[in-house]
C-alpha atoms as a PDB file:
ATOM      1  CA  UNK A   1     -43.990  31.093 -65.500  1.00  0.00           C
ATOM      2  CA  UNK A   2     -44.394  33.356 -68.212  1.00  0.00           C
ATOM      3  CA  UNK A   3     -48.529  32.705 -68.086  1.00  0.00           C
ATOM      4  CA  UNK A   4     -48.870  34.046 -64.821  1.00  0.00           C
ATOM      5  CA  UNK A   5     -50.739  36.870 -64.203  1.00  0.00           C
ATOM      6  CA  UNK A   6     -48.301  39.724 -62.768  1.00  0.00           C
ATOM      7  CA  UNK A   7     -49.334  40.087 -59.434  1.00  0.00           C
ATOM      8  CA  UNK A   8     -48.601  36.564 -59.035  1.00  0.00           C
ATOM      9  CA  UNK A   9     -45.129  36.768 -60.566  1.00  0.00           C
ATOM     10  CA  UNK A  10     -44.375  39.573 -57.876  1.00  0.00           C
ATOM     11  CA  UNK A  11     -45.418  37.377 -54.765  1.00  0.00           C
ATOM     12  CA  UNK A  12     -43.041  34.361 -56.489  1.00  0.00           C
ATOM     13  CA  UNK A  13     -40.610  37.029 -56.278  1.00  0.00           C
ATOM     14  CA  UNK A  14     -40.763  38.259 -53.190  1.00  0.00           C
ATOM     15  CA  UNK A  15     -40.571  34.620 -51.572  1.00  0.00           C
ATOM     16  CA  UNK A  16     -38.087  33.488 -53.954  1.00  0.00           C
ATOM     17  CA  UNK A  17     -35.095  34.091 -51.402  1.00  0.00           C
ATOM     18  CA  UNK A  18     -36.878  32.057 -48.293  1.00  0.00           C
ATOM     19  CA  UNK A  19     -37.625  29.442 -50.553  1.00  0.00           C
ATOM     20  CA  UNK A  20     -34.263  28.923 -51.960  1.00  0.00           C
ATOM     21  CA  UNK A  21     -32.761  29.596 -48.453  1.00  0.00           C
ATOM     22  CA  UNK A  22     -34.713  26.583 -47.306  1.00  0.00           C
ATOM     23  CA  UNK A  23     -33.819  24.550 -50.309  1.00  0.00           C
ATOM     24  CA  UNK A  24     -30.278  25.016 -49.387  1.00  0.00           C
ATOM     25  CA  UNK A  25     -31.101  24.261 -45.288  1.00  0.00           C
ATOM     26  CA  UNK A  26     -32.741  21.143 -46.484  1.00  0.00           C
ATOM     27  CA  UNK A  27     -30.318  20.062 -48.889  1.00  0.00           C
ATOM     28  CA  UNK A  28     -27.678  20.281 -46.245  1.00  0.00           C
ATOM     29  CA  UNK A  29     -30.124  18.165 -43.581  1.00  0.00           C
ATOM     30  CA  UNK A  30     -30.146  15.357 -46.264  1.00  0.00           C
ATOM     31  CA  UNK A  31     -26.222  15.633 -46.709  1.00  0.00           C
ATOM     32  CA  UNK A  32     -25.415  15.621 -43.346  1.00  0.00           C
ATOM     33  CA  UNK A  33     -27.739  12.419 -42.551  1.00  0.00           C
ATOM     34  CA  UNK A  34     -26.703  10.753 -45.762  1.00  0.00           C
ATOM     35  CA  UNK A  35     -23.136  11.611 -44.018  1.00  0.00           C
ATOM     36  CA  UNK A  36     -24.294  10.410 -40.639  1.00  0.00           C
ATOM     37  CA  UNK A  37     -25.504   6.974 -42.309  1.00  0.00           C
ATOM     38  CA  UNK A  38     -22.524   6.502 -44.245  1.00  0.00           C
ATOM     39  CA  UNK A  39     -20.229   6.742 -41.205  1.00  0.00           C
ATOM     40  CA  UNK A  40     -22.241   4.923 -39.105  1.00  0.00           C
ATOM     41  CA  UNK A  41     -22.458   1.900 -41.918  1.00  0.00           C
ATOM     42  CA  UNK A  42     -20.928  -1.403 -41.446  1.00  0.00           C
ATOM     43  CA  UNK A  43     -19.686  -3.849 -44.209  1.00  0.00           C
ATOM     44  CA  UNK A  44     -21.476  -6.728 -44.351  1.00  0.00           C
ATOM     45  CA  UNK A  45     -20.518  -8.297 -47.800  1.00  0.00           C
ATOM     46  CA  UNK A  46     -17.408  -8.316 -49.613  1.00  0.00           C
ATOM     47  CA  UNK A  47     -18.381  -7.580 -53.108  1.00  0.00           C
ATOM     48  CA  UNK A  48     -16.795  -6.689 -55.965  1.00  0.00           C
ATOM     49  CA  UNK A  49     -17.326  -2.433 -57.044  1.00  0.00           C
ATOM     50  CA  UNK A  50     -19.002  -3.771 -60.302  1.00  0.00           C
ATOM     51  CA  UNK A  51     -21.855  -6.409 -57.974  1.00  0.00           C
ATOM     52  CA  UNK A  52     -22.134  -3.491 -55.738  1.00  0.00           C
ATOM     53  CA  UNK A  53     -23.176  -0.862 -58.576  1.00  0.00           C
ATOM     54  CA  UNK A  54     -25.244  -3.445 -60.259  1.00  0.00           C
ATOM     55  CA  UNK A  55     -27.227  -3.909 -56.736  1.00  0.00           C
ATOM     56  CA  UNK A  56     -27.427  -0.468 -56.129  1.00  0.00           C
ATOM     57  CA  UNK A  57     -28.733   0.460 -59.168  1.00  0.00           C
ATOM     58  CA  UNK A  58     -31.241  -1.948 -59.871  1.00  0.00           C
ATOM     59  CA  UNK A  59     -32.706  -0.988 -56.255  1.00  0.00           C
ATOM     60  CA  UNK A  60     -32.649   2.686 -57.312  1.00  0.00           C
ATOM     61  CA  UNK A  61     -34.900   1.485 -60.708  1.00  0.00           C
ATOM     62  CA  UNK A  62     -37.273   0.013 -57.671  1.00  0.00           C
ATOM     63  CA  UNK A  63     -36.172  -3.984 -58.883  1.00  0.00           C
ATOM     64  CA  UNK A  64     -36.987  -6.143 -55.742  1.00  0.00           C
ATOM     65  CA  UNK A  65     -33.881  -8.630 -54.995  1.00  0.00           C
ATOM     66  CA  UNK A  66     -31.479  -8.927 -58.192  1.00  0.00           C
END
């Protein structure tokens, strides 16, 4: 950010607080949906905490099926 040309540096500035306010509105949408989801979820497989970890994490590295 250094590189920028001053006048530039004042407009990040000045919309600095609406953008972080808006980072913080979104960041509580996606909580309260990842809430919503996780209340609304039903257990379909009995696995053991280590399967389940394994599963999720190889679909978080974008793996298809393990």
């Amino acid at each position: 950010m250094s590189d920028l040309p001053d006048n530039i540096k004042a407009i990040q500035e000045l919309f600095r607080p609406r953008f972080e306010a808006q980072d913080a509105r979104m960041e509580a949408l996606a909580a309260a949906a990842f809430a919503a989801e996780l209340s609304n979820a039903e257990v379909t497989h009995d696995l053991p905490v280590e399967e389940a970890l394994a599963l999720l994490e190889a679909h978080a590295k974008g793996e298809g099926h393990v």
